[in-house]
Protein backbone atom coordinates (compact mmCIF):
# COMPACT_ATOMS: atom_id res chain seq x y z
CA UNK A 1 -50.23 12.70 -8.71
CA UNK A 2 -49.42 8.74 -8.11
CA UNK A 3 -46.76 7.61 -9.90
CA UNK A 4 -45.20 4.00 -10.63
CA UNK A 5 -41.28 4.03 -11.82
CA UNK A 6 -39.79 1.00 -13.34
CA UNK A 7 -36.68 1.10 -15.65
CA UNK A 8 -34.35 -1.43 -17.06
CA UNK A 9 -30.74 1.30 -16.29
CA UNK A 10 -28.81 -0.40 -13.51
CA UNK A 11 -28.58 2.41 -11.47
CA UNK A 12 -24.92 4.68 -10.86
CA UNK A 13 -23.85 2.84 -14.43
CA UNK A 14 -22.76 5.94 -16.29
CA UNK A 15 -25.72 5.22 -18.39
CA UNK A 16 -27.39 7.97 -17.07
CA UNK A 17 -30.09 6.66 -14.81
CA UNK A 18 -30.70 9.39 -12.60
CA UNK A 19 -31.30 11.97 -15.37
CA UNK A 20 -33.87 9.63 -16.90
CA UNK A 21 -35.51 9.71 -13.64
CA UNK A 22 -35.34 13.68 -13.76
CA UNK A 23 -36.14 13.84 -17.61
CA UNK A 24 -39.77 11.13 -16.90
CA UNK A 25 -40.42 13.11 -14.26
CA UNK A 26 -40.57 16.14 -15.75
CA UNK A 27 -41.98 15.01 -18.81
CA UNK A 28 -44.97 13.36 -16.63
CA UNK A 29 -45.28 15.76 -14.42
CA UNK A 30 -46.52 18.20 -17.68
CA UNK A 31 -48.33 15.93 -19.39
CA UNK A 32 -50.53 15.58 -15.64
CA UNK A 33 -51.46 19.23 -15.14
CA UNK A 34 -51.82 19.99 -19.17
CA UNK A 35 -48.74 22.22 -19.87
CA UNK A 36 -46.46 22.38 -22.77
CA UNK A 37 -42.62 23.24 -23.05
CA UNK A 38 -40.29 22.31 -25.98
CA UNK A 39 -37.67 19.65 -26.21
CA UNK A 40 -34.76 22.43 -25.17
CA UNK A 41 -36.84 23.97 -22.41
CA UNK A 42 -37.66 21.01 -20.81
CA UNK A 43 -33.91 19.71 -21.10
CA UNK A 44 -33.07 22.66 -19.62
CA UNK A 45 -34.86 23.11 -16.89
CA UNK A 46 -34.45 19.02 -15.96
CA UNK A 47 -30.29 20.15 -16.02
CA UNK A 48 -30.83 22.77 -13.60
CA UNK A 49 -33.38 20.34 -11.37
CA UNK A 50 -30.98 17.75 -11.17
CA UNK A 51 -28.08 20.22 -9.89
CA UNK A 52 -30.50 20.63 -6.91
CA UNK A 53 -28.78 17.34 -4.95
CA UNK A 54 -25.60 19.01 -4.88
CA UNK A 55 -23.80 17.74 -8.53
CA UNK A 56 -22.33 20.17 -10.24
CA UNK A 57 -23.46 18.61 -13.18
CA UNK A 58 -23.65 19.55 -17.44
CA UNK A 59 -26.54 19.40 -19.44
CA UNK A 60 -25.75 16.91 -21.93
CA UNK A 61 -27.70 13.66 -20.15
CA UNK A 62 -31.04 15.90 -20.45
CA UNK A 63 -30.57 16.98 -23.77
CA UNK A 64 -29.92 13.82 -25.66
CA UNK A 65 -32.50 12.28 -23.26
CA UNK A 66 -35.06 15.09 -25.14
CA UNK A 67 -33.54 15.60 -28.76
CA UNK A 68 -32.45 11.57 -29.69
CA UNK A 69 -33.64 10.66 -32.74
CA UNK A 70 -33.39 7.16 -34.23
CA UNK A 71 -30.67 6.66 -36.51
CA UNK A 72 -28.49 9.36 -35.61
CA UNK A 73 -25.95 10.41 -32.70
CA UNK A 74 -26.08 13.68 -31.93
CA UNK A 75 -23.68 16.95 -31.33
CA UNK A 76 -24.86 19.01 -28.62
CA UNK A 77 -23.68 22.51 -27.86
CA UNK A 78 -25.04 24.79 -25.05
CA UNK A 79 -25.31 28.42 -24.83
CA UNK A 80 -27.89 27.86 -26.43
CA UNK A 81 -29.01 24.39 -26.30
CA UNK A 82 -28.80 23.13 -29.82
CA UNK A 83 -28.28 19.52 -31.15
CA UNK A 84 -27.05 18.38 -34.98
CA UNK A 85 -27.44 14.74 -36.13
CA UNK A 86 -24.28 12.82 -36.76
CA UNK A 87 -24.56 9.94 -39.18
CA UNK A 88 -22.31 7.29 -37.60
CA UNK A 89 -20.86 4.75 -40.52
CA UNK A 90 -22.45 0.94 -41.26
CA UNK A 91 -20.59 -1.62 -40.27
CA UNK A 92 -20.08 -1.14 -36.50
CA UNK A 93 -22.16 -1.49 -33.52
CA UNK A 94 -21.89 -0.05 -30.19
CA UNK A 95 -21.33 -2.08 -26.84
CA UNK A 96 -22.25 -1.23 -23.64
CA UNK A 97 -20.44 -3.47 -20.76
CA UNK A 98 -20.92 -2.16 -16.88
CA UNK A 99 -17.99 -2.76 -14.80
CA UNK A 100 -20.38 -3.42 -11.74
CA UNK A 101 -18.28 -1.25 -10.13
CA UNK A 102 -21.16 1.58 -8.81
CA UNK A 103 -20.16 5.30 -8.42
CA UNK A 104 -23.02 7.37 -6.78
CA UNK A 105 -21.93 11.18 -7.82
CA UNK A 106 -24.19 12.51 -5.35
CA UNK A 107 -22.81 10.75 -2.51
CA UNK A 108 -19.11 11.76 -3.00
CA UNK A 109 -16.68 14.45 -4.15
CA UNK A 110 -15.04 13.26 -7.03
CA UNK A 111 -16.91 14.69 -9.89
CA UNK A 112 -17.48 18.03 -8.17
CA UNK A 113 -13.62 17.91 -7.58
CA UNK A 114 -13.07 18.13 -11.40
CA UNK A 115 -15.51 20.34 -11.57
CA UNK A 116 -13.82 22.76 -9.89
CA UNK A 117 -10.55 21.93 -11.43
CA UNK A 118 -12.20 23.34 -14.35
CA UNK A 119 -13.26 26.36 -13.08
CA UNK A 120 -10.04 27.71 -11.51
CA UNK A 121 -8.30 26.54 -14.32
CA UNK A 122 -10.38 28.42 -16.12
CA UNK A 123 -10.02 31.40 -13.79
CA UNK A 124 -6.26 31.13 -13.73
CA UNK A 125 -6.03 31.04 -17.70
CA UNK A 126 -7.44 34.64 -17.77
CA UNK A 127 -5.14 36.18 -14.48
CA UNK A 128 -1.77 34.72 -15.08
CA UNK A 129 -0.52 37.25 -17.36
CA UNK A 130 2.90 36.81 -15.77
CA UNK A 131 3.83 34.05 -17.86
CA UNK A 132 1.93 34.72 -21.15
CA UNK A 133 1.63 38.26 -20.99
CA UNK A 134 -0.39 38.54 -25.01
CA UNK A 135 -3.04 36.37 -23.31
CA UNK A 136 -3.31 39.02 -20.48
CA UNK A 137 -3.09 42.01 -22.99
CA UNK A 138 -5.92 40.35 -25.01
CA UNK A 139 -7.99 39.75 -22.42
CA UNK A 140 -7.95 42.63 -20.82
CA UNK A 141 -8.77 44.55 -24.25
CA UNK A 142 -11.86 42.07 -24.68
CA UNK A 143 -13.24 42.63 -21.32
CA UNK A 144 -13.00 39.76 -19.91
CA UNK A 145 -13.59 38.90 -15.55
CA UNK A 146 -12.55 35.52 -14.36
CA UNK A 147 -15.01 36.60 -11.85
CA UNK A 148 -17.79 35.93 -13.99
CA UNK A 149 -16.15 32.91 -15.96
CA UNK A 150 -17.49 29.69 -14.78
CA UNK A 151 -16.23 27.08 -17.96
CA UNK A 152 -13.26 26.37 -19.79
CA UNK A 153 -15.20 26.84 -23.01
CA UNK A 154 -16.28 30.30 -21.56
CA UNK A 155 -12.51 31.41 -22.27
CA UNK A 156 -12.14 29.78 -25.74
CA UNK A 157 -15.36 31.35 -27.38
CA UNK A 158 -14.18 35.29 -25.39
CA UNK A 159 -10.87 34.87 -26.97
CA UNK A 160 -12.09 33.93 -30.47
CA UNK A 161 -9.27 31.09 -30.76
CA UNK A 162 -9.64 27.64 -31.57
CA UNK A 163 -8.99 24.60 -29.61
CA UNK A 164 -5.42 23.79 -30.59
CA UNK A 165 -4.73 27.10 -29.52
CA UNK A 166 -6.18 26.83 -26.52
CA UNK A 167 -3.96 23.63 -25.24
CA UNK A 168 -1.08 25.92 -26.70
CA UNK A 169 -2.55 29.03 -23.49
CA UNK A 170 -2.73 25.87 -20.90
CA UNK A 171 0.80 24.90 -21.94
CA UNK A 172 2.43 28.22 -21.31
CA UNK A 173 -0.11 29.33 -18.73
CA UNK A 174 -0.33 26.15 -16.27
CA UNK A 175 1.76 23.68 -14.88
CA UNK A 176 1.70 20.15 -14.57
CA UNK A 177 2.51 20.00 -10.76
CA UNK A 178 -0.98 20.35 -8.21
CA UNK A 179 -1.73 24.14 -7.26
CA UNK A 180 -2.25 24.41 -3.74
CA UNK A 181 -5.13 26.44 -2.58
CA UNK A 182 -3.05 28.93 -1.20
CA UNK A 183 -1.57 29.07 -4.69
CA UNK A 184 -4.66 29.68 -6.12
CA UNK A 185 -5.43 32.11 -3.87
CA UNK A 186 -2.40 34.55 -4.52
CA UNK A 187 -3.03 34.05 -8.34
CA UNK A 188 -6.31 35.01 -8.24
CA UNK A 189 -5.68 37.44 -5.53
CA UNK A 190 -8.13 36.41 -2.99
CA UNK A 191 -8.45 34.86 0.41
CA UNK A 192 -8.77 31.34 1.36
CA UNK A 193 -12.54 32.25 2.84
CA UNK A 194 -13.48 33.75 -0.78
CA UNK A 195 -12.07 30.64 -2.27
CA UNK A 196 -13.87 28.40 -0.56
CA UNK A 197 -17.12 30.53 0.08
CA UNK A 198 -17.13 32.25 -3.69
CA UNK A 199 -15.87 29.20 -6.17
CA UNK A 200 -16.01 25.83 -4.64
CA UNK A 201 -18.86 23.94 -3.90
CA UNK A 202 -20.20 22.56 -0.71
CA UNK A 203 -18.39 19.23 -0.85
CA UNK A 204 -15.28 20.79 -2.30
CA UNK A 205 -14.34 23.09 0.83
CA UNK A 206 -11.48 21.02 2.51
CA UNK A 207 -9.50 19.97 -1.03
CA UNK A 208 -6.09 20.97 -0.70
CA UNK A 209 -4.33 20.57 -3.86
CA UNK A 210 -6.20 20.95 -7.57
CA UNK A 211 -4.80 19.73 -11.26
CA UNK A 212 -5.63 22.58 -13.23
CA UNK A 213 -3.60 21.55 -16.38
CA UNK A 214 -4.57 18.13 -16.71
CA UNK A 215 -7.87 18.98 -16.11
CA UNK A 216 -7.91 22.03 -18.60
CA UNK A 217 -5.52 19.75 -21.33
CA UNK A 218 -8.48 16.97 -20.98
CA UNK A 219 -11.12 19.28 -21.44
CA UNK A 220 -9.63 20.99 -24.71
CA UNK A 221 -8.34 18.13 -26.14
CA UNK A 222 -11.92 15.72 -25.57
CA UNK A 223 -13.89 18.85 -27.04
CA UNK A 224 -11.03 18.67 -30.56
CA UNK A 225 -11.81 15.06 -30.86
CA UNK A 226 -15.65 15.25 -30.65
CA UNK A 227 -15.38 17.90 -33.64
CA UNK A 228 -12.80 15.40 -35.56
CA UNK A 229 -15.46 12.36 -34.79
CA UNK A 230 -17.87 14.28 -36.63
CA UNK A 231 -15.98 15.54 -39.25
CA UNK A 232 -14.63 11.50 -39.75
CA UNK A 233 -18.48 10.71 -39.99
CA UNK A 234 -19.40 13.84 -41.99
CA UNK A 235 -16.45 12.87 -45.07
CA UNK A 236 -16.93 9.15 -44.60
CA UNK A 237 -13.23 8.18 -45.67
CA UNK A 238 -12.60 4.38 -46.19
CA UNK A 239 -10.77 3.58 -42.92
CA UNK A 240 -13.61 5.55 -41.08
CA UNK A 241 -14.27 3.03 -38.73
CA UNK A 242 -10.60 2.76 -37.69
CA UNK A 243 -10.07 6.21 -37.05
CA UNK A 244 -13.26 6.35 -34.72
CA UNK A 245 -11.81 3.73 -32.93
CA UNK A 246 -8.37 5.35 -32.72
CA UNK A 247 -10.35 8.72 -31.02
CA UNK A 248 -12.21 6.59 -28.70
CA UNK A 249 -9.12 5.49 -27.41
CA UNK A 250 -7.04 8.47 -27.17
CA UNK A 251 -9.97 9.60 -25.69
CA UNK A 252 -10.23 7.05 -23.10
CA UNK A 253 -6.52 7.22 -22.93
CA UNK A 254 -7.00 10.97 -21.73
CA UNK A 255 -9.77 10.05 -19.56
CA UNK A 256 -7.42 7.95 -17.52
CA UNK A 257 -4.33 9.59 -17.37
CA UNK A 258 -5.17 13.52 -17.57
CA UNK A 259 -8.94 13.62 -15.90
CA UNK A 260 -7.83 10.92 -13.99
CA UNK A 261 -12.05 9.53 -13.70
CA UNK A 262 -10.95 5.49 -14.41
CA UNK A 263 -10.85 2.60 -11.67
CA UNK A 264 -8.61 -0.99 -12.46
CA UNK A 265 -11.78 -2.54 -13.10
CA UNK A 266 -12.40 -0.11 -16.02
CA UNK A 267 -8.74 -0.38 -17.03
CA UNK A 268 -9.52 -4.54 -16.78
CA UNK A 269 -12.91 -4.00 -18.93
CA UNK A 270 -11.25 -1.49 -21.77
CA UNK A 271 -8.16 -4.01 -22.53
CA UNK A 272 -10.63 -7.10 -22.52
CA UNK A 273 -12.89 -5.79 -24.77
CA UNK A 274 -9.73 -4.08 -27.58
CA UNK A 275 -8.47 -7.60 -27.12
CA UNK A 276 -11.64 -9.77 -28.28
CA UNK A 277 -12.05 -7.32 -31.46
CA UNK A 278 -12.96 -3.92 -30.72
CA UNK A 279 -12.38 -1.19 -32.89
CA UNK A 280 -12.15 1.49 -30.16
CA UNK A 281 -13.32 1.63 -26.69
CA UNK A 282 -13.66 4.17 -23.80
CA UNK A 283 -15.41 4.86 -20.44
CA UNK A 284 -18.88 6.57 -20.12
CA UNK A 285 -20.57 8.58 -17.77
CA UNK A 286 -18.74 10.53 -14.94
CA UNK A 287 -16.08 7.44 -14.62
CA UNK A 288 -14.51 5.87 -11.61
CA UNK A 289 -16.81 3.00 -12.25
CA UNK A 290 -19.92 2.43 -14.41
CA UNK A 291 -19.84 1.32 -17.91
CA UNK A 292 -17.64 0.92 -21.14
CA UNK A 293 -18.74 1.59 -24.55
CA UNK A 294 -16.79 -0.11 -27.46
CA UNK A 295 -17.40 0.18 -31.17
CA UNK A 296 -17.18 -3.30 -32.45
CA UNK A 297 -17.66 -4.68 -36.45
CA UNK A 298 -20.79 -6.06 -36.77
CA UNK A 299 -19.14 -9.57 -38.50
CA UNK A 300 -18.03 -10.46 -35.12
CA UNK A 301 -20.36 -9.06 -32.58
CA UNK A 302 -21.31 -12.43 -31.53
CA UNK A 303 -18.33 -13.44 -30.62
CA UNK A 304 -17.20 -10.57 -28.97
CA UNK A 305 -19.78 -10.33 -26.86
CA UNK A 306 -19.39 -14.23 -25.79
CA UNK A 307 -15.65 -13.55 -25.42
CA UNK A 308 -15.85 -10.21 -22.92
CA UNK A 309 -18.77 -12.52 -21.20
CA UNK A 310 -16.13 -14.90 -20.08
CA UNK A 311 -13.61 -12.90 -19.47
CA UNK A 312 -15.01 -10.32 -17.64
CA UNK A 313 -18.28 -11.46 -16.08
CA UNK A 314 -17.81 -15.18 -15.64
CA UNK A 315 -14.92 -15.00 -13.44
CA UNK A 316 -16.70 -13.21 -10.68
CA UNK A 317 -19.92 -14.47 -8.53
CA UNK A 318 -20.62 -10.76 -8.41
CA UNK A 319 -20.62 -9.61 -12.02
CA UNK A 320 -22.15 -12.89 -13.29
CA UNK A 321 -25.36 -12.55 -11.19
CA UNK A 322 -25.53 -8.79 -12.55
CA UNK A 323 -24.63 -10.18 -16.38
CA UNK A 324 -28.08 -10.25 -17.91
CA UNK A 325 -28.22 -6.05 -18.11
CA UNK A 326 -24.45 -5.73 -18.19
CA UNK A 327 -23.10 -6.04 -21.58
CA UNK A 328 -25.15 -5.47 -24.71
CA UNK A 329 -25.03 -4.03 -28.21
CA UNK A 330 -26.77 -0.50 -28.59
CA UNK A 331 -27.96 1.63 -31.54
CA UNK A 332 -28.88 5.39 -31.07
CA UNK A 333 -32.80 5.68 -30.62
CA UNK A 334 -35.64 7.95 -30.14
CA UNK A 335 -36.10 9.96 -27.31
CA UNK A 336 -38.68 10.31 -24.11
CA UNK A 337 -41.92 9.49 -24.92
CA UNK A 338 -45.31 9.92 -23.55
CA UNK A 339 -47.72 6.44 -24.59
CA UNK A 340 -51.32 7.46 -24.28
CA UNK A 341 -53.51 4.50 -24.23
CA UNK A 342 -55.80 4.98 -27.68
């Protein structure tokens, strides 16, 4: 099978490049030898491809890169794989402006480092009955074995709570201050060696210190506002627009301060573009570098876009020769395609 790639994604953007590599190539690589799968197979089986280079990464890249449809954003929920269209409002468009600043996930340790944050928080949450000793009481009584808990959202959907009352758990269960892995260890009542050989991944093995309740506070609190952004959309209120905006910025907000997956550049890129006229705007992708997206009103798009073009891309040689497929306006659209020639 010859193949020729060409693509318009600047590459380690937060735009998802490398899982439209994974998604085409899987999607080609059918339509050569004659076979069939459905949209949710074939996302599924590109997420667990892609993991293959060492990323310890989610399934949502795949997924919308199968089930987009034109028109709509999408909520996506796993276990199963299922997707539900989200009518965003009139009136706003969405930005996209790269930071230039490139983070290759494969090629370092950050992501899988919150990664497996999550995970011992998670594992933590269910052990430390010490200090919440009804969360160890129900937990026991359900059945549940950090051993076999993997995700945060693993304990929320065992325990039959909601998400507010799941930040309430991380308050009284976690603290703020870095668990040492000896810490971890004596919580979870294993060694160092089944730490490192059991739970964290290959390029994880000599971290030291791990922010379980940031990590676990981000996690719970991103997953509340993705439910409220599509309740806003669902009831349409009159100042819907402005309290997107407002959850896009907590959001990014939480992002920086809590996950702690920012860099100064995107910190430089987020207050230039809420200064020219956006509504709300926030980081995408795994962070430390790659892109912004802002939701901007569609009466001054123009100039927004020529004001963050000075600002931002203008005043460096470097951005300004990488301008032209930097900062643009977005709707959602269709997903991967196979052209035949008629």
């Amino acid at each position: 099978m010859n193949c020729l790639l060409d693509g318009t994604i600047p590459p380690s953007s937060g735009l998802s490049s490398s899982s439209a590599l994974v998604c085409c190539a899987g999607l080609v690589t059918l339509r050569a030898n004659g076979k069939t799968l459905s949209k949710v197979e074939l996302a599924e089986i590109c997420t667990k491809s892609e993991r293959y280079i060492g990323t310890e990464g989610g399934g949502m890249d795949q997924s919308i890169s199968f089930l987009a449809e034109e028109g709509a954003a999408k909520l996506i929920k796993f276990s199963p794989l299922r997707a539900t269209d989200v009518r965003l409002p009139s009136g706003a468009a969405f930005v996209i402006a790269n930071s230039c600043v490139e983070m290759n996930k494969a090629a370092t340790s950050h992501y899988n480092i919150r990664v497996m944050e999550c995970r011992l928080a998670t594992k933590v949450i269910l052990e430390f009955h010490t200090v919440c000793r009804k969360l160890h009481l129900l937990s026991k009584s359900k059945g549940l074995d950090w051993e076999k808990m993997l995700r945060l959202h693993d304990v929320q959907i065992k325990l039959g709570v909601s998400l507010e009352e799941m930040l309430t758990i991380v308050e009284e269960v976690l603290h703020p201050e870095p668990y040492s892995a000896e810490e971890i260890c004596k919580c979870l009542g294993i060694s160092l060696e089944e730490l490192r050989s059991q739970i964290l991944s290959q390029n994880t093995q000599d971290v030291s210190t791990f922010k379980l309740y940031q990590r676990a506070k981000h996690v719970y609190s991103e997953a509340a506002r993705v439910l409220e952004f599509k309740k806003i959309c669902s009831e349409a209120p009159a100042n819907a627009l402005q309290l997107l905006g407002e959850l896009m910025n907590q959001s990014y907000i939480s992002c920086r301060e809590m996950y702690e997956c920012s860099c100064p550049e995107l910190d430089r890129l987020v207050d230039i573009c809420l200064q020219f006229g956006a509504i709300g705007s926030r980081l995408t992708g795994a962070g430390w570098g790659g892109c912004t997206v802002s939701m901007v009103p569609t009466d001054k798009l123009n100039a927004f876009l020529e004001d963050v073009r000075k600002a931002y891309y203008q005043s460096d040689v470097q951005r300004l020769a990488l301008e032209k497929n930097s900062l643009f306006a977005t709707k959602p659209g269709r997903g991967a395609l196979v052209f035949v020639e008629a």
